[in-house]
Protein backbone atom coordinates (compact mmCIF):
# COMPACT_ATOMS: atom_id res chain seq x y z
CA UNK A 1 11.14 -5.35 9.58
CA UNK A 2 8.21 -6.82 11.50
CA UNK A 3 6.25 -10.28 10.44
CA UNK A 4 2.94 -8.02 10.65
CA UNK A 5 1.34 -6.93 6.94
CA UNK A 6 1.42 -3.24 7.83
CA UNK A 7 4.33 -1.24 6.74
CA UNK A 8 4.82 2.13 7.80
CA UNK A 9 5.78 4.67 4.90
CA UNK A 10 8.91 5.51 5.99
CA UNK A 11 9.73 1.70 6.07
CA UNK A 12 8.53 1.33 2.63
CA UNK A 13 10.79 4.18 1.93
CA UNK A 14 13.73 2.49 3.39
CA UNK A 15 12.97 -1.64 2.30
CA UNK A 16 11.50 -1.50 -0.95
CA UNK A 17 12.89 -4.46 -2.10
CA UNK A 18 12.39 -6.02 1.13
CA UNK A 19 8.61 -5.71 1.11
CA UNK A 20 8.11 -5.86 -2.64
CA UNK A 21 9.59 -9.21 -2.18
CA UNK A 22 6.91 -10.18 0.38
CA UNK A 23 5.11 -8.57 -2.64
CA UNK A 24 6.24 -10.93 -4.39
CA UNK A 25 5.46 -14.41 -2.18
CA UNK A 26 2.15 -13.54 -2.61
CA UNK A 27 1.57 -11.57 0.63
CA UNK A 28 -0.86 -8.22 1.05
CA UNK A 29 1.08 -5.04 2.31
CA UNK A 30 -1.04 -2.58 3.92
CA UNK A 31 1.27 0.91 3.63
CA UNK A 32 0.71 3.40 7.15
CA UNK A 33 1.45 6.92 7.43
CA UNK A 34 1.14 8.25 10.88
CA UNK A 35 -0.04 4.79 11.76
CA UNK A 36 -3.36 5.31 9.47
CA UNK A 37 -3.93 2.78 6.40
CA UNK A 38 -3.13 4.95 3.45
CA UNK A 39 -2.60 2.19 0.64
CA UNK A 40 -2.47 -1.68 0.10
CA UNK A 41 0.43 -3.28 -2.35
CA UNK A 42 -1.44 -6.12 -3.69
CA UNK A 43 0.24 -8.96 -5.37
CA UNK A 44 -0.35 -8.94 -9.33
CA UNK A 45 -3.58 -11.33 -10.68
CA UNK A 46 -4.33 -11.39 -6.70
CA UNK A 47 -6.86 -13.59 -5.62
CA UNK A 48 -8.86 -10.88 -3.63
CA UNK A 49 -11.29 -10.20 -5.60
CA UNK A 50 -11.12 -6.45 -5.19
CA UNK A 51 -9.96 -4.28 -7.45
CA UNK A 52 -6.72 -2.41 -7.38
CA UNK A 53 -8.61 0.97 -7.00
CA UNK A 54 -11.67 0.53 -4.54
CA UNK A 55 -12.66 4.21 -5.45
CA UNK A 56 -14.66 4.38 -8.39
CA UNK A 57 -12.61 5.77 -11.51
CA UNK A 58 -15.18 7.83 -13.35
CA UNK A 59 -16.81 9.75 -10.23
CA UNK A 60 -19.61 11.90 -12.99
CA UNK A 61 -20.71 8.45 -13.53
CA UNK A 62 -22.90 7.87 -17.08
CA UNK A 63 -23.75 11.46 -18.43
CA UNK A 64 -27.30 12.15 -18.94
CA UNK A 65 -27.51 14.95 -21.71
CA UNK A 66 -30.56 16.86 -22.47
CA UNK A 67 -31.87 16.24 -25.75
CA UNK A 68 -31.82 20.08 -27.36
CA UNK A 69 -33.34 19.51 -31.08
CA UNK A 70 -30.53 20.05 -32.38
CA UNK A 71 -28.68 18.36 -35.73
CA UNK A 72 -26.98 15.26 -34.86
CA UNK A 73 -23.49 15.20 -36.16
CA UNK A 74 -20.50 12.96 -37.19
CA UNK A 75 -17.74 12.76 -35.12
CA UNK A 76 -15.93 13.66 -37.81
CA UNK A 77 -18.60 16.59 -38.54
CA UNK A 78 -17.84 17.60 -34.77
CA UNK A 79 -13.89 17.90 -35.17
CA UNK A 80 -14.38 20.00 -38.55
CA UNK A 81 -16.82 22.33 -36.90
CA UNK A 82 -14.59 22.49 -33.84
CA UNK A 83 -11.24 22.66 -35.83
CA UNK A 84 -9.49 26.38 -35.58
CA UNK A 85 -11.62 26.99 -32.28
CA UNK A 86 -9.88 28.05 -29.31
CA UNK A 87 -10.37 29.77 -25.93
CA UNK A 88 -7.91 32.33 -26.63
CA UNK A 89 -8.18 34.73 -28.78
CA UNK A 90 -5.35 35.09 -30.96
C-alpha cells in the first residue's frame, strides 16, 4: 500500500482494515475507480468542515404547494380519509 491518500477500489477491496486504520489515525482516504475520485472515507467528528454527503439530500428542495380553497385537515383527518385507499383495485 502506497503513503499517498488515494486508494484504488480494488485496494480498498483487498486492505480494508489496512486503510480503515489510516481511517482511524485521523487520515482522509480518497477511494479511485479507474483512477477517477469516486468517494472520500472521512474520519468520524472530522475536522473538515464538510459534510459527509456534499450532494444535497433532499434534491425537490422546500415544496411550494398551490393554495386550492380547499378544507384544511388534521393529520389525523388525512389518514382517516386516506385509510382503505389503494392503487389497486381489489
Amino acid at each position: 500500500m502506497s503513503d499517498n491518500r488515494e486508494v484504488p477500489l480494488r485496494e480498498l477491496n483487498q486492505q480494508t482494515s489496512r486503510i480503515m486504520a489510516r481511517v482511524e489515525a485521523g487520515e482522509t482516504v480518497t477511494i479511485t475507480k479507474d483512477g477517477v475520485p469516486i468517494g472520500d472515507i472521512v474520519p468520524r467528528g472530522s475536522r473538515l468542515g464538510r459534510p459527509s454527503y456534499p450532494f444535497r439530500t433532499d434534491p425537490m428542495g422546500p415544496l411550494d404547494l398551490p393554495d386550492l380553497g380547499g378544507p384544511v385537515l388534521a393529520d389525523d383527518e388525512i389518514d382517516e380519509t386516506l385509510r382503505g385507499v389503494s392503487a389497486v383495485d381489489e
